[in-house]
PDB file of N, CA and C in Angstrom:
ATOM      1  N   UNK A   1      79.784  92.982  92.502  1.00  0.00           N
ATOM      2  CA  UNK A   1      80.793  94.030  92.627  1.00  0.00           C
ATOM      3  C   UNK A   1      80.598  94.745  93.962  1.00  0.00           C
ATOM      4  N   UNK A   2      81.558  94.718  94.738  1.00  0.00           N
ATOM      5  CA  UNK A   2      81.946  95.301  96.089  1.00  0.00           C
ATOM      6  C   UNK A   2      82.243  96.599  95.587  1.00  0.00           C
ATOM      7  N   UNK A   3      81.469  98.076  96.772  1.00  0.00           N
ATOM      8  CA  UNK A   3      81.607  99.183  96.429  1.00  0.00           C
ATOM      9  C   UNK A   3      82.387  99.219  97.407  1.00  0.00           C
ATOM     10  N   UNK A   4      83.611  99.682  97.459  1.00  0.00           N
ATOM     11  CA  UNK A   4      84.174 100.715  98.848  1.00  0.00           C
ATOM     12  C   UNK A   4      84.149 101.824  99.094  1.00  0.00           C
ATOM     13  N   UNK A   5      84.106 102.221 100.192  1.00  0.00           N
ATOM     14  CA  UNK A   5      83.433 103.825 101.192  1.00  0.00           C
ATOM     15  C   UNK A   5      85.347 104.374 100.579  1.00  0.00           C
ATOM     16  N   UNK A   6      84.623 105.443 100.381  1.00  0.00           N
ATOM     17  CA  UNK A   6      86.182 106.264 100.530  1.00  0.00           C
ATOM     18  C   UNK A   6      86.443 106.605 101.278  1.00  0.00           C
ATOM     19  N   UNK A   7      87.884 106.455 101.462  1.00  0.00           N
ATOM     20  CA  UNK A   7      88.766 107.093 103.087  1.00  0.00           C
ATOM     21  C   UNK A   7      88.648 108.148 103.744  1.00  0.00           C
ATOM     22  N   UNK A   8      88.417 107.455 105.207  1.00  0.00           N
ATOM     23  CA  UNK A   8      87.614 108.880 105.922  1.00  0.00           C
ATOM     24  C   UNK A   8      89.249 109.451 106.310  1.00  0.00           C
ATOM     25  N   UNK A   9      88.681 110.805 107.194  1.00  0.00           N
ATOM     26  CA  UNK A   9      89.766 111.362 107.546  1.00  0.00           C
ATOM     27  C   UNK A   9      89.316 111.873 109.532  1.00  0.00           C
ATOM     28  N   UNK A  10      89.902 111.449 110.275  1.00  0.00           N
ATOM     29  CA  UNK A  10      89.616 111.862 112.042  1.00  0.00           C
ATOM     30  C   UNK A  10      90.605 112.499 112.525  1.00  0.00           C
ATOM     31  N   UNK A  11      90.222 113.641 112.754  1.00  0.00           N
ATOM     32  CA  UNK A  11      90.803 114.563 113.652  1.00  0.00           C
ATOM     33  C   UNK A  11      90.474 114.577 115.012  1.00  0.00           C
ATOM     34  N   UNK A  12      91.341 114.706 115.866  1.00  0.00           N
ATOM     35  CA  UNK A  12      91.058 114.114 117.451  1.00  0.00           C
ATOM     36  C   UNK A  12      92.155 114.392 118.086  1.00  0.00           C
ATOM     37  N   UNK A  13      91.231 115.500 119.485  1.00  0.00           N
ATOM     38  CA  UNK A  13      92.133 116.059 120.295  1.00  0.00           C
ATOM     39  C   UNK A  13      91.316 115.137 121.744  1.00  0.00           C
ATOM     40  N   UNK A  14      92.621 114.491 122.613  1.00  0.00           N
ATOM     41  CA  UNK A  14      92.258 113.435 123.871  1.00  0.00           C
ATOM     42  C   UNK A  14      93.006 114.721 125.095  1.00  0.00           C
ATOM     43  N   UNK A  15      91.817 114.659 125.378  1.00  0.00           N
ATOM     44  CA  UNK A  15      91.852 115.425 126.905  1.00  0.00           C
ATOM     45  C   UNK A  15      91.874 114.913 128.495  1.00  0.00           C
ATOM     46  N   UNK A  16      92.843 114.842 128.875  1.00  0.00           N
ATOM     47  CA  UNK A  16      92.992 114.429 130.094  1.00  0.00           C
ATOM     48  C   UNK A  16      94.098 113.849 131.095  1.00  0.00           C
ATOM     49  N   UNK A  17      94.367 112.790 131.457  1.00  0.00           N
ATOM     50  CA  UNK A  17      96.023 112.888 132.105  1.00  0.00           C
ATOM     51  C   UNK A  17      96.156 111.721 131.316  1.00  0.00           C
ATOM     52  N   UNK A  18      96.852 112.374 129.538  1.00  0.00           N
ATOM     53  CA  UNK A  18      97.229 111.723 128.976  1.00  0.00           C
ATOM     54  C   UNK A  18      98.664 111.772 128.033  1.00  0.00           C
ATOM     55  N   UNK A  19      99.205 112.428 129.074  1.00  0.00           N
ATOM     56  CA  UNK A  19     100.831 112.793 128.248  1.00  0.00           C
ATOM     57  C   UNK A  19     101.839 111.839 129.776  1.00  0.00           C
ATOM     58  N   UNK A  20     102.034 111.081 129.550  1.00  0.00           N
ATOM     59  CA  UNK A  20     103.248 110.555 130.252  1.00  0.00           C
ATOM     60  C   UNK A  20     102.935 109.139 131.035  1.00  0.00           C
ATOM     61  N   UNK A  21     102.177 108.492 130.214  1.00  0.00           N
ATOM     62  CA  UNK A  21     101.484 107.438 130.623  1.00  0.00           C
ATOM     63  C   UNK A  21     101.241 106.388 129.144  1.00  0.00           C
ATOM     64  N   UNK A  22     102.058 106.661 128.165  1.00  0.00           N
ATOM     65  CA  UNK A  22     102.293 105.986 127.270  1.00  0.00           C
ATOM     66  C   UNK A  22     101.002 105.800 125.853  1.00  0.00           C
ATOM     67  N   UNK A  23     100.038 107.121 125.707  1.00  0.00           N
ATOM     68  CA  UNK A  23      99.116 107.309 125.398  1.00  0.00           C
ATOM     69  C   UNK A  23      99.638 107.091 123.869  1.00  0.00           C
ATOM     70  N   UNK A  24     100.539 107.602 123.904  1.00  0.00           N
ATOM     71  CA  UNK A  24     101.009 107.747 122.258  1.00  0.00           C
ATOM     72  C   UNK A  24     101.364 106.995 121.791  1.00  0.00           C
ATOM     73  N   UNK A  25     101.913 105.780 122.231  1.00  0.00           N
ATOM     74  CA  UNK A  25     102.290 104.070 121.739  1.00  0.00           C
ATOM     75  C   UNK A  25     101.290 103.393 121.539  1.00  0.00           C
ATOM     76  N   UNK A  26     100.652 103.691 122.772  1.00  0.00           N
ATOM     77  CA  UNK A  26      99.284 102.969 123.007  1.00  0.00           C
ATOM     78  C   UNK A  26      98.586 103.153 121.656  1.00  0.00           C
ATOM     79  N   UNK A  27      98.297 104.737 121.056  1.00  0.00           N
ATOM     80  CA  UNK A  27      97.912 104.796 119.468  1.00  0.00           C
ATOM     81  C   UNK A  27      98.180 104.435 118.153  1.00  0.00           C
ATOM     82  N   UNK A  28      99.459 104.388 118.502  1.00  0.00           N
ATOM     83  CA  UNK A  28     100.128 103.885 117.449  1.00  0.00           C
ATOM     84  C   UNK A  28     100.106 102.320 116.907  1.00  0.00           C
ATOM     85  N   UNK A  29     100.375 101.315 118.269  1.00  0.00           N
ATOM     86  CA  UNK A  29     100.073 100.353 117.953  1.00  0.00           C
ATOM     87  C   UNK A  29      98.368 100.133 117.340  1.00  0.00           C
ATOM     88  N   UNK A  30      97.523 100.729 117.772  1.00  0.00           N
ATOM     89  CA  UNK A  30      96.137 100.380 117.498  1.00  0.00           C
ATOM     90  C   UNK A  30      95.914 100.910 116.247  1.00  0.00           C
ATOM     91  N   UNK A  31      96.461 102.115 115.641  1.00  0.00           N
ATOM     92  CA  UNK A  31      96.737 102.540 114.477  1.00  0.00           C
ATOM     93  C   UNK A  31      96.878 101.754 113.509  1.00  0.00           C
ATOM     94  N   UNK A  32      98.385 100.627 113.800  1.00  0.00           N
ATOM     95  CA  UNK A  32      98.678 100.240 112.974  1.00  0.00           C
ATOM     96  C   UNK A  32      98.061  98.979 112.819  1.00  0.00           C
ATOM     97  N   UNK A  33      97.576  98.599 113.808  1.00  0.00           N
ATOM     98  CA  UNK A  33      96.742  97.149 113.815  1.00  0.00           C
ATOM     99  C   UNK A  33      95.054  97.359 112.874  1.00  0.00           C
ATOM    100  N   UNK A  34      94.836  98.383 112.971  1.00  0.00           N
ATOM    101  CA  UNK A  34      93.679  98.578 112.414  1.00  0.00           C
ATOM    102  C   UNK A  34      94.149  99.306 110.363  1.00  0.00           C
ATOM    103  N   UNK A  35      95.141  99.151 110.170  1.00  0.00           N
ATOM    104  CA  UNK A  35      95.527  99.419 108.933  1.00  0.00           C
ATOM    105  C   UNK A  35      95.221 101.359 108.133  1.00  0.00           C
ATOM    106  N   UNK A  36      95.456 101.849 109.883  1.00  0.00           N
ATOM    107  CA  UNK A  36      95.082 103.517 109.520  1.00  0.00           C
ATOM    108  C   UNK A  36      96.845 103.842 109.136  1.00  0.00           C
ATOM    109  N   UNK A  37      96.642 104.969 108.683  1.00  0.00           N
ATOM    110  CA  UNK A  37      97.854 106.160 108.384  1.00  0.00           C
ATOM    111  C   UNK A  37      97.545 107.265 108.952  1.00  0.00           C
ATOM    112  N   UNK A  38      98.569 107.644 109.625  1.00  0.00           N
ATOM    113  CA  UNK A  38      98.605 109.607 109.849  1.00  0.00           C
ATOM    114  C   UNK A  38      99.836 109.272 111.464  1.00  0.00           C
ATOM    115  N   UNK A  39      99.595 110.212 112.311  1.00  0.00           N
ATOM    116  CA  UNK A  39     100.117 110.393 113.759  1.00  0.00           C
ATOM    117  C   UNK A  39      99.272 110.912 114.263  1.00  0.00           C
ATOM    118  N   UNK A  40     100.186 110.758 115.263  1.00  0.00           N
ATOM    119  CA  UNK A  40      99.780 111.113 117.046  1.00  0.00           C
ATOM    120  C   UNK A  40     101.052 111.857 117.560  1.00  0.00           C
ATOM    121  N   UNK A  41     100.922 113.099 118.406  1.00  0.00           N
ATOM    122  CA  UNK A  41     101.529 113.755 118.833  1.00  0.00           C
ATOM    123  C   UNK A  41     101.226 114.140 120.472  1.00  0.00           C
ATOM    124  N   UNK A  42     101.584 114.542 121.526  1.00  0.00           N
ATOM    125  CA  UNK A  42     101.694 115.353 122.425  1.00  0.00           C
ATOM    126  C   UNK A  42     101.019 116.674 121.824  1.00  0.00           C
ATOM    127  N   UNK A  43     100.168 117.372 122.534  1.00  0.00           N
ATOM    128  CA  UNK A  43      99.510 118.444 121.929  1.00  0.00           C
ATOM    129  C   UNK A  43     100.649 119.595 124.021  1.00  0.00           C
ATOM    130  N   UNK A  44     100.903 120.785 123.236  1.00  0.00           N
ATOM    131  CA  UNK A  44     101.713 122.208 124.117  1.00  0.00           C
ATOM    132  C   UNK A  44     100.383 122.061 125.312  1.00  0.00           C
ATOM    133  N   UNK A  45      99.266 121.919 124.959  1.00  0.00           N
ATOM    134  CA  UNK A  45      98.450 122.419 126.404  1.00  0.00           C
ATOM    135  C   UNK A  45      98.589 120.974 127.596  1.00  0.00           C
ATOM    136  N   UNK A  46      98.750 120.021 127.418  1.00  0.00           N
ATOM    137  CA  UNK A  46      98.912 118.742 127.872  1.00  0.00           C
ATOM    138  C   UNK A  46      97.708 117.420 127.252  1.00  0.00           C
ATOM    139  N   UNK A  47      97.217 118.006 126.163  1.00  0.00           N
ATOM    140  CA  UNK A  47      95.977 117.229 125.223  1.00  0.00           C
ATOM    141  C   UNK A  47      97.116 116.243 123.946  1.00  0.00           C
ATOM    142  N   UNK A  48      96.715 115.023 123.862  1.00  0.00           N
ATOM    143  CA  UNK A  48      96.978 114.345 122.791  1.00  0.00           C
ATOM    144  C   UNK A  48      96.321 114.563 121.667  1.00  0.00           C
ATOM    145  N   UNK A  49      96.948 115.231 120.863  1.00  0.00           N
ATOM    146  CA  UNK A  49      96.642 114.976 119.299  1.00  0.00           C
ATOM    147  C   UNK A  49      97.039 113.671 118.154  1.00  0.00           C
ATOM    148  N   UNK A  50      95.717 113.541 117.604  1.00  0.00           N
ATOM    149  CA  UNK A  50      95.270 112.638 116.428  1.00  0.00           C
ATOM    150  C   UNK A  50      94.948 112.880 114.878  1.00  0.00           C
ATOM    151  N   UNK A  51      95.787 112.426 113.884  1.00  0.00           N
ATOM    152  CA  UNK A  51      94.816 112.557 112.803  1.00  0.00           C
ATOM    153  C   UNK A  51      94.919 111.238 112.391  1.00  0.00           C
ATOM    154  N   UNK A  52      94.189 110.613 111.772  1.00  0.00           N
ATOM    155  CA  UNK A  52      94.166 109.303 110.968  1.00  0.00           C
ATOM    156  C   UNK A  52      93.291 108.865 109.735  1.00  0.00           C
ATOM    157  N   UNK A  53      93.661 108.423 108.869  1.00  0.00           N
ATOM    158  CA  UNK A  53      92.930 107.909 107.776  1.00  0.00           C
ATOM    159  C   UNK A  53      92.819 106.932 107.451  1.00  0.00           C
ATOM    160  N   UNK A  54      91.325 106.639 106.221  1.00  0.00           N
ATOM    161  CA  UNK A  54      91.559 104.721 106.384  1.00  0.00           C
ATOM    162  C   UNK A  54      89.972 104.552 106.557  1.00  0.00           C
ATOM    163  N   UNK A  55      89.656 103.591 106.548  1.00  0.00           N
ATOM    164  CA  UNK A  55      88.089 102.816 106.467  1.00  0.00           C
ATOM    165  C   UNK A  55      87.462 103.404 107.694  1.00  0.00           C
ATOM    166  N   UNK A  56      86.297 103.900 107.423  1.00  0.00           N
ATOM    167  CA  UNK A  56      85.597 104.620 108.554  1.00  0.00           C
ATOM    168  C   UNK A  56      85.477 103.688 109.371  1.00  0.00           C
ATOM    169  N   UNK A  57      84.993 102.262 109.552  1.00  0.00           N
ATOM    170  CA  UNK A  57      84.751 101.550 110.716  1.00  0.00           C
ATOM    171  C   UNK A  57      86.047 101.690 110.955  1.00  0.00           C
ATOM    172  N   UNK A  58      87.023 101.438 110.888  1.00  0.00           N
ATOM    173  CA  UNK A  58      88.615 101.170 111.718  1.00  0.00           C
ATOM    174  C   UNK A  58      88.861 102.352 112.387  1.00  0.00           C
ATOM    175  N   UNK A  59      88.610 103.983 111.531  1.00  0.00           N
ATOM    176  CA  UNK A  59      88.667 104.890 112.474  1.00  0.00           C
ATOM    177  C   UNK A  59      87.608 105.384 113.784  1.00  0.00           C
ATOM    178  N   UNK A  60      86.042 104.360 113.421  1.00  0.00           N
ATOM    179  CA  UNK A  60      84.917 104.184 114.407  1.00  0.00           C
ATOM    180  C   UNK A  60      86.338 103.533 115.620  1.00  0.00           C
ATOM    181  N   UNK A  61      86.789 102.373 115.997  1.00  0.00           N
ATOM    182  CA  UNK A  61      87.281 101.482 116.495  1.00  0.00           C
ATOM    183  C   UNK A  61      88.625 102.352 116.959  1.00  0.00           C
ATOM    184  N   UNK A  62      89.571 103.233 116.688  1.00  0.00           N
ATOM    185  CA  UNK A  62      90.535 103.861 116.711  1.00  0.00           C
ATOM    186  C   UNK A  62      89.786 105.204 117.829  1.00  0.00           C
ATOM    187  N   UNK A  63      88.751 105.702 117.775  1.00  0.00           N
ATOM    188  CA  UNK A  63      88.028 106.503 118.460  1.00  0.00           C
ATOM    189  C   UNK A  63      87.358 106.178 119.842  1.00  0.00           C
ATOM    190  N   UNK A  64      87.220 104.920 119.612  1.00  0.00           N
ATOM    191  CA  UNK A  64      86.453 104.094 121.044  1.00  0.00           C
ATOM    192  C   UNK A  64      87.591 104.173 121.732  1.00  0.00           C
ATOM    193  N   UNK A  65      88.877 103.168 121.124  1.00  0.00           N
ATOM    194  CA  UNK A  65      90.138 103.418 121.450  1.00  0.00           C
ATOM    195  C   UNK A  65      90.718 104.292 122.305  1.00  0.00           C
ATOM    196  N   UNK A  66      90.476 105.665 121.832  1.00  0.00           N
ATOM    197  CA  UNK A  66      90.883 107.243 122.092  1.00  0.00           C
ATOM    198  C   UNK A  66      90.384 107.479 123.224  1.00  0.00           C
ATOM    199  N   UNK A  67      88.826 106.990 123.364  1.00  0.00           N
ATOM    200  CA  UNK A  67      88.246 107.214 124.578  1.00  0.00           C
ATOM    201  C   UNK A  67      88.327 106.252 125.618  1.00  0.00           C
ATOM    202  N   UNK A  68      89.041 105.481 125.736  1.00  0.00           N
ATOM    203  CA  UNK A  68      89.613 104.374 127.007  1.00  0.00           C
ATOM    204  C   UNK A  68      90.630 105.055 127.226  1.00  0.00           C
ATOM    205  N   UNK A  69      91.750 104.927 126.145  1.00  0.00           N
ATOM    206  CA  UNK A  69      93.253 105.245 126.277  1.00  0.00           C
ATOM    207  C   UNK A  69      93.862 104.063 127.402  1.00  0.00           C
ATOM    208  N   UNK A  70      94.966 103.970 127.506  1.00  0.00           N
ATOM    209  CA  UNK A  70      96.227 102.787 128.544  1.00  0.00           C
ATOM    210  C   UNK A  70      95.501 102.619 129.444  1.00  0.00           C
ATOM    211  N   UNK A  71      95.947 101.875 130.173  1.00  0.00           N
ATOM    212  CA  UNK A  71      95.837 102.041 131.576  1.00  0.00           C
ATOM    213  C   UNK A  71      97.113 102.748 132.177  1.00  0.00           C
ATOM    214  N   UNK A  72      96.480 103.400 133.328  1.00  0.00           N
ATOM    215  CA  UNK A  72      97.295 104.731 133.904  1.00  0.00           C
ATOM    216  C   UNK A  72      96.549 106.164 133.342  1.00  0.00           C
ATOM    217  N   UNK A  73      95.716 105.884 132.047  1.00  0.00           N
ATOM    218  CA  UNK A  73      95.417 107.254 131.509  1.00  0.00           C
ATOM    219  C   UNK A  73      94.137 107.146 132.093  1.00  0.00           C
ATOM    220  N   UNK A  74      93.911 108.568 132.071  1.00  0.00           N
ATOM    221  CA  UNK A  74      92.411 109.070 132.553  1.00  0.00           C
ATOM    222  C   UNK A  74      91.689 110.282 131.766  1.00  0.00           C
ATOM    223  N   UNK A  75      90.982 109.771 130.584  1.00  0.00           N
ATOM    224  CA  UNK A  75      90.652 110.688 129.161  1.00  0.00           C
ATOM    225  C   UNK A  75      89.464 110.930 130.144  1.00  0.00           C
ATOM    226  N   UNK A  76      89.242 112.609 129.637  1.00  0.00           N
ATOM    227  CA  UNK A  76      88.163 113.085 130.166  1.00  0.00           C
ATOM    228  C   UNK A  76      87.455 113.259 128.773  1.00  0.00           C
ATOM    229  N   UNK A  77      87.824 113.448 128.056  1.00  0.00           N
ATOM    230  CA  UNK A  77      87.170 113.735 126.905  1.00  0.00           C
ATOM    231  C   UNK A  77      87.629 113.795 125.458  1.00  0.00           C
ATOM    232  N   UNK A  78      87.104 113.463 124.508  1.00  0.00           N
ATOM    233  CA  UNK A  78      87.950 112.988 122.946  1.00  0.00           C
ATOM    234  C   UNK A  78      86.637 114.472 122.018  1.00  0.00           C
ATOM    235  N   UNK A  79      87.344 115.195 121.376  1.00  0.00           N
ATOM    236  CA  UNK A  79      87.046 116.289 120.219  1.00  0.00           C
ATOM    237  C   UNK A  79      87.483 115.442 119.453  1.00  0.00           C
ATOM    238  N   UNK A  80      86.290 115.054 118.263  1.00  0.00           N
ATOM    239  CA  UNK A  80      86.895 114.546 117.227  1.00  0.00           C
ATOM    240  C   UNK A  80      86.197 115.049 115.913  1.00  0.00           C
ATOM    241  N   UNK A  81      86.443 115.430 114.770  1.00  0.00           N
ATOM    242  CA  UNK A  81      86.111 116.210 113.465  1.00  0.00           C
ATOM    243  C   UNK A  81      86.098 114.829 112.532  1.00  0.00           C
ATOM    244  N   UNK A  82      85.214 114.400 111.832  1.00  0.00           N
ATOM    245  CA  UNK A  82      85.769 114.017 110.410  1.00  0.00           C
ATOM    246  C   UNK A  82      85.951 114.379 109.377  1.00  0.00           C
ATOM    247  N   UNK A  83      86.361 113.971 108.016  1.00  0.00           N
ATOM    248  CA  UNK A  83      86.313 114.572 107.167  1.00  0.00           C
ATOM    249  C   UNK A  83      86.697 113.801 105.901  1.00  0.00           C
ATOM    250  N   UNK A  84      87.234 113.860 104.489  1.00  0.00           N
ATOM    251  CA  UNK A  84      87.671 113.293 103.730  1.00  0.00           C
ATOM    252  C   UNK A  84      89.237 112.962 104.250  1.00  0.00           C
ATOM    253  N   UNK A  85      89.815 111.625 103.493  1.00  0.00           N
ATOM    254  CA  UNK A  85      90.738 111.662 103.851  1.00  0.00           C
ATOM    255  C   UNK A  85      91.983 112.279 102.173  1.00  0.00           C
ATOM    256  N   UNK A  86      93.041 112.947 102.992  1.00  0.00           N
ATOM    257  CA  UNK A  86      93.491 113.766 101.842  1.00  0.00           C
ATOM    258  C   UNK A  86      94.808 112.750 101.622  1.00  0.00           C
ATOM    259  N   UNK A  87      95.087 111.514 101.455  1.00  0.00           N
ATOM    260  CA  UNK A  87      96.092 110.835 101.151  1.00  0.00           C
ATOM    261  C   UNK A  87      97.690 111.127 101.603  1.00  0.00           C
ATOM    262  N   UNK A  88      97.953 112.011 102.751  1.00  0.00           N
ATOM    263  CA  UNK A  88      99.189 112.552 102.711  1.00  0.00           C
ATOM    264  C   UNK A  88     100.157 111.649 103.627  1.00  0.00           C
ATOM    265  N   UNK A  89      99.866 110.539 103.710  1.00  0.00           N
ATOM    266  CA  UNK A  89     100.236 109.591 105.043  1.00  0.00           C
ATOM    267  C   UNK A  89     101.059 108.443 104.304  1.00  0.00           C
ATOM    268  N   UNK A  90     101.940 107.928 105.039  1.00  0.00           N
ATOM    269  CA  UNK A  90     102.932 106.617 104.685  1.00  0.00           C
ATOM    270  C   UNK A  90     102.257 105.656 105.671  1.00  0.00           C
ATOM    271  N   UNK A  91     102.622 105.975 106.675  1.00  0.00           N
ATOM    272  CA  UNK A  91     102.367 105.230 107.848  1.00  0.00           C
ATOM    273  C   UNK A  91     101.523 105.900 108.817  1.00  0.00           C
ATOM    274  N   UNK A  92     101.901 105.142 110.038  1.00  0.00           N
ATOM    275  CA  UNK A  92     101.418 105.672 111.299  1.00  0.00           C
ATOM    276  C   UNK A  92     102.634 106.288 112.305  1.00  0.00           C
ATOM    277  N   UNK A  93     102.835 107.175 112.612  1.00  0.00           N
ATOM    278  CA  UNK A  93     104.234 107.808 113.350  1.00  0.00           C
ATOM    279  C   UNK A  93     104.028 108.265 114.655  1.00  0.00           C
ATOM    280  N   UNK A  94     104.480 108.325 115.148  1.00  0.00           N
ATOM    281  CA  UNK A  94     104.689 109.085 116.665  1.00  0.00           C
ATOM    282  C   UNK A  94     105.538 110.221 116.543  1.00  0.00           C
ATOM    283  N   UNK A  95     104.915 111.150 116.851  1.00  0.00           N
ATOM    284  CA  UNK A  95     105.541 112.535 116.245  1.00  0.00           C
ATOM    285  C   UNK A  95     106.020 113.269 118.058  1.00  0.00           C
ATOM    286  N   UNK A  96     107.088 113.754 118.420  1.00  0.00           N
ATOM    287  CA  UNK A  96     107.970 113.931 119.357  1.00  0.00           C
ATOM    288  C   UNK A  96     107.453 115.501 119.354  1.00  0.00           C
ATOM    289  N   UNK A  97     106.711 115.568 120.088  1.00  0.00           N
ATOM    290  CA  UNK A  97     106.419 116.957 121.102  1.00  0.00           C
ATOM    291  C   UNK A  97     105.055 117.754 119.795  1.00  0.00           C
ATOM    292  N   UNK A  98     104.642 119.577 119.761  1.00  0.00           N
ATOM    293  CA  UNK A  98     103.483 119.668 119.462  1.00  0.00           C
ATOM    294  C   UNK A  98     103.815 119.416 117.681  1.00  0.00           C
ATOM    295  N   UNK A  99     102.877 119.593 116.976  1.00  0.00           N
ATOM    296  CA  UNK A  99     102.735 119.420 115.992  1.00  0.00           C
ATOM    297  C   UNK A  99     101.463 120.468 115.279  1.00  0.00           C
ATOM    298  N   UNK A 100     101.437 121.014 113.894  1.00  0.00           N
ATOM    299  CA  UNK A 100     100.807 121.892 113.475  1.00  0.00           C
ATOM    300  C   UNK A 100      99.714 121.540 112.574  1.00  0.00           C
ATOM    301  N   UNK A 101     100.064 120.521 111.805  1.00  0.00           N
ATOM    302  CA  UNK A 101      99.402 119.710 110.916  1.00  0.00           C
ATOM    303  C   UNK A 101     100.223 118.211 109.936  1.00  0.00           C
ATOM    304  N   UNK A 102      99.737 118.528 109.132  1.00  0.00           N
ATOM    305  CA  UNK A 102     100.236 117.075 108.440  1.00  0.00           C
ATOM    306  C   UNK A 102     101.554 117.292 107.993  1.00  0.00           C
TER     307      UNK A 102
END
């Protein structure tokens, strides 16, 4: 009998010249390739915001991710929180300008 880890939850703010260089597709696809749920938004100060849920290694791999970002981007730095994940997700979305929470 296979135990499974329960769904983590990553919060993650990407700092750096990462709004207009396709940062947010760039997540999304890797999002969805790695079988996470939640979004990605444009964060008001010029920081990309993250939440995602889903198998802690995939969100390990979604975080490495965060910290490359496209090419054209130049992440200076990834804030990231974990936590439980609270099930409130369909998919993975690209959410159009700031965002407050889930």
């Amino acid at each position: 009998m296979t135990h499974r880890a329960a769904p983590a939850r990553l919060d993650a703010v990407v700092r750096g010249r990462v709004q207009g260089v396709g940062f947010r597709f760039f997540v999304a696809r890797r999002a969805a390739a790695l079988g996470l749920r939640g979004w990605v938004a444009n964060g008001p100060d010029g920081s990309v915001q993250c939440v995602a849920e889903g198998a802690r290694d995939a969100l390990q791999a979604l975080l490495a991710a965060l910290e490359l970002g496209p090419a054209g981007a130049r992440v200076d730095g990834v804030s990231a929180t974990w936590s439980s994940a609270v099930g409130s997700f369909d998919g993975f979305e690209i959410r159009s300008g700031w965002t407050s929470g889930d």
